[in-house]
Structure formats: structure tokens, C-alpha cells
PDB file of N, CA and C in Angstrom:
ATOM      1  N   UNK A   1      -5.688   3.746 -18.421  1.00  0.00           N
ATOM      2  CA  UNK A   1      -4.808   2.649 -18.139  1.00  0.00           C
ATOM      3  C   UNK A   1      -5.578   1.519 -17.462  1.00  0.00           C
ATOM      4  N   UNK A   2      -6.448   2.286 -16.693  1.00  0.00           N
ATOM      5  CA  UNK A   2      -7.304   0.759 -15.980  1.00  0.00           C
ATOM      6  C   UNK A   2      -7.947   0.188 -16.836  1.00  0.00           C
ATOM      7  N   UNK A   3      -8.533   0.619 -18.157  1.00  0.00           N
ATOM      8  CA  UNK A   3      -9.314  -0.295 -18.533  1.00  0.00           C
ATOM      9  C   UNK A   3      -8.602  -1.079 -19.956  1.00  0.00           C
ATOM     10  N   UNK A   4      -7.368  -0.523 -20.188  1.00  0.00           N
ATOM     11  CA  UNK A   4      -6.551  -1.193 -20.783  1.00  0.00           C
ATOM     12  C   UNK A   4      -5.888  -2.697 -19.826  1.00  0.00           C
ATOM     13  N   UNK A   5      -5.970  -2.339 -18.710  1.00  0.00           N
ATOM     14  CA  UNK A   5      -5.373  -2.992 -17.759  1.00  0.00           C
ATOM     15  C   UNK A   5      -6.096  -4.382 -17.938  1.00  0.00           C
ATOM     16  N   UNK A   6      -7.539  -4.009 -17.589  1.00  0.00           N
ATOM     17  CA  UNK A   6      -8.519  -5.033 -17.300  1.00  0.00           C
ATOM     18  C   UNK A   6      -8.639  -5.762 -18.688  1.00  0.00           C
ATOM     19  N   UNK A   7      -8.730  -5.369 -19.662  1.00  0.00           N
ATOM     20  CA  UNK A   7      -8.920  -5.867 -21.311  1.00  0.00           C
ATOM     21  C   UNK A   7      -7.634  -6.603 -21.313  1.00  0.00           C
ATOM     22  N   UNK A   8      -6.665  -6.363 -21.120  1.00  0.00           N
ATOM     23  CA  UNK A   8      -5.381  -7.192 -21.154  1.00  0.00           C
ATOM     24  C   UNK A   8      -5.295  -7.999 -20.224  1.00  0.00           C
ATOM     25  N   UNK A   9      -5.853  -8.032 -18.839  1.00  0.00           N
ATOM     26  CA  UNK A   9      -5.871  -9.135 -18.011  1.00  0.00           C
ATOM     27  C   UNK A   9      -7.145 -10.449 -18.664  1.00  0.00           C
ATOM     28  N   UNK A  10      -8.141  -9.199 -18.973  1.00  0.00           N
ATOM     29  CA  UNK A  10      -9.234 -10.980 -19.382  1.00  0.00           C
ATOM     30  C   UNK A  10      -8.362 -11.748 -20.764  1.00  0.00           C
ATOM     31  N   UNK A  11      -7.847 -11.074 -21.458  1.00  0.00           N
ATOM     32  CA  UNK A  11      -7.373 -11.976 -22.838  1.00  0.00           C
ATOM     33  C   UNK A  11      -6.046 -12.473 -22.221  1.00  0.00           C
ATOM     34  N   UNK A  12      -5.610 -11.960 -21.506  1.00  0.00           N
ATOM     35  CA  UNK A  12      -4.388 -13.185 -20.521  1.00  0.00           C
ATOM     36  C   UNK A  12      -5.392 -14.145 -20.055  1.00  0.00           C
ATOM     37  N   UNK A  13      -6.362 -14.118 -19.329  1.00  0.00           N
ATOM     38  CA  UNK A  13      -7.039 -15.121 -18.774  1.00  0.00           C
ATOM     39  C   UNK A  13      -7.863 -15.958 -19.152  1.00  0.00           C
ATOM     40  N   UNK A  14      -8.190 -15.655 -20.761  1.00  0.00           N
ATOM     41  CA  UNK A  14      -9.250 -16.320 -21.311  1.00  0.00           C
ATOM     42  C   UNK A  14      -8.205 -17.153 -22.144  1.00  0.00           C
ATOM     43  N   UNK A  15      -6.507 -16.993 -22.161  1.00  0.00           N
ATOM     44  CA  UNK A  15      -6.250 -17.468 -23.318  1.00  0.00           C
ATOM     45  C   UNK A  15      -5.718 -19.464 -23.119  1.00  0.00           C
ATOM     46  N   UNK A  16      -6.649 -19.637 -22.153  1.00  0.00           N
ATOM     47  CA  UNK A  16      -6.592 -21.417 -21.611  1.00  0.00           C
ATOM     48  C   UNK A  16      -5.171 -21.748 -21.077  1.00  0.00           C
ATOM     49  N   UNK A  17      -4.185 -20.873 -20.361  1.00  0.00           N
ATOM     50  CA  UNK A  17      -3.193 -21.467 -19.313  1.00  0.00           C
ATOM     51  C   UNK A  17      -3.229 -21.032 -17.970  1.00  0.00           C
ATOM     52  N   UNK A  18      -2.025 -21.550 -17.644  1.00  0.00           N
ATOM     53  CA  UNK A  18      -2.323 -21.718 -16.246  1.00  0.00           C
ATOM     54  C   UNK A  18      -2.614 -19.669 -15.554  1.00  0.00           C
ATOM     55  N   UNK A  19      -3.433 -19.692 -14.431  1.00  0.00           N
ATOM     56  CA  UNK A  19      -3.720 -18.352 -13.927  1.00  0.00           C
ATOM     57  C   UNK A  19      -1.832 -17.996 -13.906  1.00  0.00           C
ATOM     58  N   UNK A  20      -1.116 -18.715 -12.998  1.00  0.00           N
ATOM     59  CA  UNK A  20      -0.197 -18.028 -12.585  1.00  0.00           C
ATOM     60  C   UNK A  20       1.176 -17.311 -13.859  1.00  0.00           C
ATOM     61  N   UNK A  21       0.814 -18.041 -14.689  1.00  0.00           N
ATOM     62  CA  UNK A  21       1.474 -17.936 -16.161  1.00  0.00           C
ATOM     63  C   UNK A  21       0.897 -16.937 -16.739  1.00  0.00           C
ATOM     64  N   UNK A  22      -0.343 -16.914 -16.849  1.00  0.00           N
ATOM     65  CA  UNK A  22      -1.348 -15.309 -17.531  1.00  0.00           C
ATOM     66  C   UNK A  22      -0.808 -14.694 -16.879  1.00  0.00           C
ATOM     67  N   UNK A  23      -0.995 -14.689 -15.553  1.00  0.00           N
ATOM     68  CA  UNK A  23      -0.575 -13.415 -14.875  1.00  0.00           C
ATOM     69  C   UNK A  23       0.772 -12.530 -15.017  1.00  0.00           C
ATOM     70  N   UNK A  24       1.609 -13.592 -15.464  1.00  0.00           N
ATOM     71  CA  UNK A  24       3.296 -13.148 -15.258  1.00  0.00           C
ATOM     72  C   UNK A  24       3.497 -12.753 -16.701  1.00  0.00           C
ATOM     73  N   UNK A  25       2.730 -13.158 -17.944  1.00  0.00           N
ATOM     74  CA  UNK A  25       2.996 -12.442 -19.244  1.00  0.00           C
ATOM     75  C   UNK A  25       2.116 -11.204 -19.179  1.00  0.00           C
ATOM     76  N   UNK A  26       1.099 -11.283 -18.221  1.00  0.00           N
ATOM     77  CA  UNK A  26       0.093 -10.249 -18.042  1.00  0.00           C
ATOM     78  C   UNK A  26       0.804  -8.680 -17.659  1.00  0.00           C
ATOM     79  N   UNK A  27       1.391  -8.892 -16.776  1.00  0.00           N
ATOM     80  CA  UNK A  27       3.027  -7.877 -16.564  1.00  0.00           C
ATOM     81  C   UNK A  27       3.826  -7.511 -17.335  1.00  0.00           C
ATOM     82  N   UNK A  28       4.454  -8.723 -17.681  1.00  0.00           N
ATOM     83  CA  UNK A  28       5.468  -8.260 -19.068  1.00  0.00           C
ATOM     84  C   UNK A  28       5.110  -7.685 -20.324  1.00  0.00           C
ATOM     85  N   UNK A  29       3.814  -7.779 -20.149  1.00  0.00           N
ATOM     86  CA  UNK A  29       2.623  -7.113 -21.537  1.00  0.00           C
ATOM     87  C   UNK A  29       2.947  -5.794 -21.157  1.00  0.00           C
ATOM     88  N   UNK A  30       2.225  -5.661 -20.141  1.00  0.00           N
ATOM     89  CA  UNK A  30       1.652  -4.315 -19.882  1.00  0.00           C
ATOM     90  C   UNK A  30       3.239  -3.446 -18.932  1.00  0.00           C
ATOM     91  N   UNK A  31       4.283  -3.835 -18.784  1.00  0.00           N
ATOM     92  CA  UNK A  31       5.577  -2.813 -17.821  1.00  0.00           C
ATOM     93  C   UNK A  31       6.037  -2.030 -18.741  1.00  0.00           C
ATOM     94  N   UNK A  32       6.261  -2.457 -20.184  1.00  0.00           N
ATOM     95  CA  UNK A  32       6.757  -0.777 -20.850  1.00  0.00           C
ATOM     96  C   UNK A  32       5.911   0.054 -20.875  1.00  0.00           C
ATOM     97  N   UNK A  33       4.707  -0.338 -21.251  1.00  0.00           N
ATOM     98  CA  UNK A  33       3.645   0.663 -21.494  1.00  0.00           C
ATOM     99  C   UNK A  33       3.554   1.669 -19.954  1.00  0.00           C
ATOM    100  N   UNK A  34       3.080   0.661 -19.335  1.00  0.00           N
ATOM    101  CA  UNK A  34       2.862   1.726 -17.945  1.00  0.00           C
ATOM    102  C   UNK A  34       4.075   2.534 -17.161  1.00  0.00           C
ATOM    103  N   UNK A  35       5.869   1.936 -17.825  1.00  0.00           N
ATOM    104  CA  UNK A  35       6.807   2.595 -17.433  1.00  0.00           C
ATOM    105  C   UNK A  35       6.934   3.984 -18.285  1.00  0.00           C
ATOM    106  N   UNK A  36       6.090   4.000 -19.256  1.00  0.00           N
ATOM    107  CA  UNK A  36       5.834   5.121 -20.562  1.00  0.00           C
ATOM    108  C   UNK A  36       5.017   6.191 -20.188  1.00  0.00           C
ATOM    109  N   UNK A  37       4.090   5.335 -19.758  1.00  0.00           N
ATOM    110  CA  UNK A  37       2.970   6.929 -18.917  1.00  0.00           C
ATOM    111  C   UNK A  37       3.087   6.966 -17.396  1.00  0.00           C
ATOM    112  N   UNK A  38       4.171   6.058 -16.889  1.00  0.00           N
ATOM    113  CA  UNK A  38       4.707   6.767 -15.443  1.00  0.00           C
ATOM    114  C   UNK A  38       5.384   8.040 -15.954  1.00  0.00           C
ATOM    115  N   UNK A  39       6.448   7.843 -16.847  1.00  0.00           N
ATOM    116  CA  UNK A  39       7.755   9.226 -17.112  1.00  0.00           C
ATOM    117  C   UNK A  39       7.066   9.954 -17.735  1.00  0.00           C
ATOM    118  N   UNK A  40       5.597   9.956 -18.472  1.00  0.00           N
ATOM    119  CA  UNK A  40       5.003  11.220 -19.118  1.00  0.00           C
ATOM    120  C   UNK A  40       4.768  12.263 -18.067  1.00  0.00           C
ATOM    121  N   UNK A  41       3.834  11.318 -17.331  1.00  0.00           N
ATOM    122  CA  UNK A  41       3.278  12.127 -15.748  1.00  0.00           C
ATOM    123  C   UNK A  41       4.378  12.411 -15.522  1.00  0.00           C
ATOM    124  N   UNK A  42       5.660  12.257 -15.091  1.00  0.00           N
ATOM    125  CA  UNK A  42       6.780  13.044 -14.205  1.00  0.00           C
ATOM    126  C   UNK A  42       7.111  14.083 -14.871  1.00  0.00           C
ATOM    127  N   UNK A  43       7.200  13.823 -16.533  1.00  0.00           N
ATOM    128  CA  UNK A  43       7.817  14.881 -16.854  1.00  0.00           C
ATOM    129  C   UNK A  43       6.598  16.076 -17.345  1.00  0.00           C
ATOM    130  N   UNK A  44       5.113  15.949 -17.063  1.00  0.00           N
ATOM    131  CA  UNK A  44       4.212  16.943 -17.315  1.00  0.00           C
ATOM    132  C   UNK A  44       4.231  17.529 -15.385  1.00  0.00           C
ATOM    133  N   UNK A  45       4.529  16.828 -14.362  1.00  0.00           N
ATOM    134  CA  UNK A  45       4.592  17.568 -12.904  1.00  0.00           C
ATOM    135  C   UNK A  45       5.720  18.274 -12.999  1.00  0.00           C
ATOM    136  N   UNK A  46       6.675  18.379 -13.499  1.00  0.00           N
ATOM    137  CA  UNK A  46       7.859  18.855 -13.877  1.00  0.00           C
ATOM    138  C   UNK A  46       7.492  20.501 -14.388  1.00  0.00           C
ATOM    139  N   UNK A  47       6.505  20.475 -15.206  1.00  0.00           N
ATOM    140  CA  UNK A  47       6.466  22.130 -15.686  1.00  0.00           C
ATOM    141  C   UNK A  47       5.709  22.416 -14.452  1.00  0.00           C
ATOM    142  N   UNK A  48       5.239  21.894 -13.648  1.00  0.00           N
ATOM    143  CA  UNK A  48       4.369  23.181 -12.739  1.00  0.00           C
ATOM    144  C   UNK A  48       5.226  23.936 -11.850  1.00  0.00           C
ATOM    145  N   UNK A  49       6.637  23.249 -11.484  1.00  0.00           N
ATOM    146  CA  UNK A  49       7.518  24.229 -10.635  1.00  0.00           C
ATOM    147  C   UNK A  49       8.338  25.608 -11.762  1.00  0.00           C
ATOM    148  N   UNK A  50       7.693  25.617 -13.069  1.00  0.00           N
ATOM    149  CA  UNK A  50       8.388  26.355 -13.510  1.00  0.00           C
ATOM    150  C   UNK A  50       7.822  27.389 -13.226  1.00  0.00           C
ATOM    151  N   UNK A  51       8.274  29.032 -13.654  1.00  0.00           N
ATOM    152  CA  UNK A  51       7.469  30.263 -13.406  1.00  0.00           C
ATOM    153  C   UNK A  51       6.252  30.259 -14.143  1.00  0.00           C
ATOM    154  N   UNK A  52       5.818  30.852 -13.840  1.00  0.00           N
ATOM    155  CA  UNK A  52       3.897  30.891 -14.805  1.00  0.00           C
ATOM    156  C   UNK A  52       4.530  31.055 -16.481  1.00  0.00           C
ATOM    157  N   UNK A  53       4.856  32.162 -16.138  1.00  0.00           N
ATOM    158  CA  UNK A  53       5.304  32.747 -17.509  1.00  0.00           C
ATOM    159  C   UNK A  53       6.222  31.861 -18.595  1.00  0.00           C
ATOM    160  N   UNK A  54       7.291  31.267 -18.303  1.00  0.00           N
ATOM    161  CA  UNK A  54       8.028  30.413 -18.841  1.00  0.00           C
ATOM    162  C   UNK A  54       6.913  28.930 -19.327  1.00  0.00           C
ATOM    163  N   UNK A  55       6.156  28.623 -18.014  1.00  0.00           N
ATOM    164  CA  UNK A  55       5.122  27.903 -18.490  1.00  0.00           C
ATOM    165  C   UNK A  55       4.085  28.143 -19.460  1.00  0.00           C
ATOM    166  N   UNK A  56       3.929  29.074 -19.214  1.00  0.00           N
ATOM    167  CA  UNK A  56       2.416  29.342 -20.402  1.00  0.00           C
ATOM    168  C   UNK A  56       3.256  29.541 -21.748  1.00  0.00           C
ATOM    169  N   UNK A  57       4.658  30.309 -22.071  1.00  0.00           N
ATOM    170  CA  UNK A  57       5.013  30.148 -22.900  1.00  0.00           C
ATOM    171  C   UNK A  57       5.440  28.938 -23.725  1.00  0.00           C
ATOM    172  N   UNK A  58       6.390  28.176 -22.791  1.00  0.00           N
ATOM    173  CA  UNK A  58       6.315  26.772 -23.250  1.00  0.00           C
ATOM    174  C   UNK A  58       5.386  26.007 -23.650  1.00  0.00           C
ATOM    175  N   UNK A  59       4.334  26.084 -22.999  1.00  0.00           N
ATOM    176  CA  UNK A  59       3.146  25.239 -23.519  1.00  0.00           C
ATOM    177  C   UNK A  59       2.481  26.036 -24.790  1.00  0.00           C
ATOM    178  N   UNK A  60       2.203  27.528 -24.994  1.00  0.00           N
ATOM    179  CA  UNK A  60       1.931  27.991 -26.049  1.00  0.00           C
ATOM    180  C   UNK A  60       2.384  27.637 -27.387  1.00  0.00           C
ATOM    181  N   UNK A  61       4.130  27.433 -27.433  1.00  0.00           N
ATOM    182  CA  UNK A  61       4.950  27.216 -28.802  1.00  0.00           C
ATOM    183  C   UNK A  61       4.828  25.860 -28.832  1.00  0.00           C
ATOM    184  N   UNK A  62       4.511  24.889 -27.654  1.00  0.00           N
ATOM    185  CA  UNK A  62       4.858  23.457 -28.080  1.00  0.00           C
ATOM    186  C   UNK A  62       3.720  22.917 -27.622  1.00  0.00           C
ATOM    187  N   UNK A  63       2.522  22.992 -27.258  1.00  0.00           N
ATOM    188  CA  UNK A  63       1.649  22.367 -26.768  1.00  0.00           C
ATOM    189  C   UNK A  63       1.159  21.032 -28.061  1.00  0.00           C
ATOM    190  N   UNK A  64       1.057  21.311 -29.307  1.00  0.00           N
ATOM    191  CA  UNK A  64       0.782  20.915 -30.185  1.00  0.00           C
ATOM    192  C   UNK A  64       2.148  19.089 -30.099  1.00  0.00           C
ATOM    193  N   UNK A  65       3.498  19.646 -29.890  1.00  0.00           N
ATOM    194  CA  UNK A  65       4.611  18.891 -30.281  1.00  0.00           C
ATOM    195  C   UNK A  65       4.206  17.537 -28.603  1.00  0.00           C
ATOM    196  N   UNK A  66       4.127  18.644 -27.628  1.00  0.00           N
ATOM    197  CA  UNK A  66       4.253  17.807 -26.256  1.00  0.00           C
ATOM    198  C   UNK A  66       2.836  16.821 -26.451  1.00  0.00           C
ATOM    199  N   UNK A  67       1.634  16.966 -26.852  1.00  0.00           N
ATOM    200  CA  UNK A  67       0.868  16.728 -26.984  1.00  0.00           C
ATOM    201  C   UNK A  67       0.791  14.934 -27.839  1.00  0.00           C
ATOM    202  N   UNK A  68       1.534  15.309 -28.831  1.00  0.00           N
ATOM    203  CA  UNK A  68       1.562  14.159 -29.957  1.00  0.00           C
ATOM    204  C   UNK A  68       2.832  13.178 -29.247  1.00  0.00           C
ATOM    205  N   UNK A  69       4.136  13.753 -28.379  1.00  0.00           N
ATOM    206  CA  UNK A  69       4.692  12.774 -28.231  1.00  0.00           C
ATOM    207  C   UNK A  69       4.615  11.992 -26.567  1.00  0.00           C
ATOM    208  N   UNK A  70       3.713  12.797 -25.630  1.00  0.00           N
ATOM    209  CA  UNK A  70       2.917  12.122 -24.748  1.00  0.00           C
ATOM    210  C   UNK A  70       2.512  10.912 -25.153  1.00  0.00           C
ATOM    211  N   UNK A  71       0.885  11.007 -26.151  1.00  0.00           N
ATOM    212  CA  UNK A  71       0.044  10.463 -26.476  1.00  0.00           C
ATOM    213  C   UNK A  71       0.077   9.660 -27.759  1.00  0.00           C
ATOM    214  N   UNK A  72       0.854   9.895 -28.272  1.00  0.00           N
ATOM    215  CA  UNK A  72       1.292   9.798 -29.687  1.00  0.00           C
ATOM    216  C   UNK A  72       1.407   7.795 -29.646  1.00  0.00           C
ATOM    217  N   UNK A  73       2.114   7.379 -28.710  1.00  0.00           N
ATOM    218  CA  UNK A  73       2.627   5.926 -28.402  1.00  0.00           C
ATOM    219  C   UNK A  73       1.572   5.325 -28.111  1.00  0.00           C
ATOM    220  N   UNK A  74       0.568   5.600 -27.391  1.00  0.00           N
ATOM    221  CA  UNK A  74      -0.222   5.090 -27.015  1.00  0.00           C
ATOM    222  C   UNK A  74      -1.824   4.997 -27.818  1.00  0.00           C
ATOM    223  N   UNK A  75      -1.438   5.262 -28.864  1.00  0.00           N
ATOM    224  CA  UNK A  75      -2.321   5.176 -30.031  1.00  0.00           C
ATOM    225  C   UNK A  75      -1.906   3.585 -30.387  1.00  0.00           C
ATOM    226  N   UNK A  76      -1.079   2.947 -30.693  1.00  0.00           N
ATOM    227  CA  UNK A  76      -0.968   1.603 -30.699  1.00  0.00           C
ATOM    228  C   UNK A  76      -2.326   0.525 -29.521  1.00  0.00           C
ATOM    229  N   UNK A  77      -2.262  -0.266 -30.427  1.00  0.00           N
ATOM    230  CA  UNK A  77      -3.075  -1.212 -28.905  1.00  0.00           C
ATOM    231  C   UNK A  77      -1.989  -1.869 -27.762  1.00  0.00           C
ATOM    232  N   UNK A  78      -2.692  -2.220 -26.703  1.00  0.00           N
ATOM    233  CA  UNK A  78      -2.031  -2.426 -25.613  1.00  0.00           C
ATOM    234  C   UNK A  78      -1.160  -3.977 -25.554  1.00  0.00           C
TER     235      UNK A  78
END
């Protein structure tokens, strides 16, 4: 994310307006995305209170499914 961060801040900043204007589309660029891999992270801290067992199983049958729809979005550019 940081270096998506930074790549999306220089092409806000290189694109000849004002700093305070880059900056504020610079946000609105980047708030779904990073509201997307805030709720991934919550919902991957979410399995560690489960029992081991329920966990390792869950992740065994679906690791493949959880995997693609984590990451899956973020195959797009930023």
C-alpha cells in the first residue's frame, strides 16, 4: 500500500495543479481502495480467535477461495 501510495501521490503531483487540489483527489483516489484492505485485515484477525481446529479447517477447504477474493481486487491498478 505504501508504495502504491507514493506512485499515486507523485502522478497527483506531477499532474500541474494546485498542491492542495492533488492532494484532496489524492484521497479520493486512494479511500476505497485502502477502506478494502482495512476490512480484509479485520476480517483475516477475525479467524485467529477461532479454535485451531475450526481454523486450520477453514483455511484448508477455502484457502484457495479467501485467497482470490482478498487479493483478487487489487490486481487492478491503483
Amino acid at each position: 500500500m505504501a508504495l502504491e501510495d507514493a506512485l499515486v501521490l507523485a502522478e497527483m503531483l506531477t499532474a500541474g495543479q494546485p498542491v492542495d487540489r492533488a492532494l484532496a483527489e489524492y484521497v479520493q483516489r486512494r479511500q476505497a481502495r485502502v477502506a478494502f484492505v482495512q476490512e480484509q485485515t479485520h476480517r483475516r484477525d477475525r479467524t485467529r480467535s477461532l479454535p485451531a481446529t475450526v481454523r486450520n479447517l477453514t483455511l484448508r477447504l477455502a484457502a484457495e477461495r479467501i485467497f482470490r477474493s482478498n487479493y483478487g481486487p487489487l490486481r487492478e491498478l491503483p
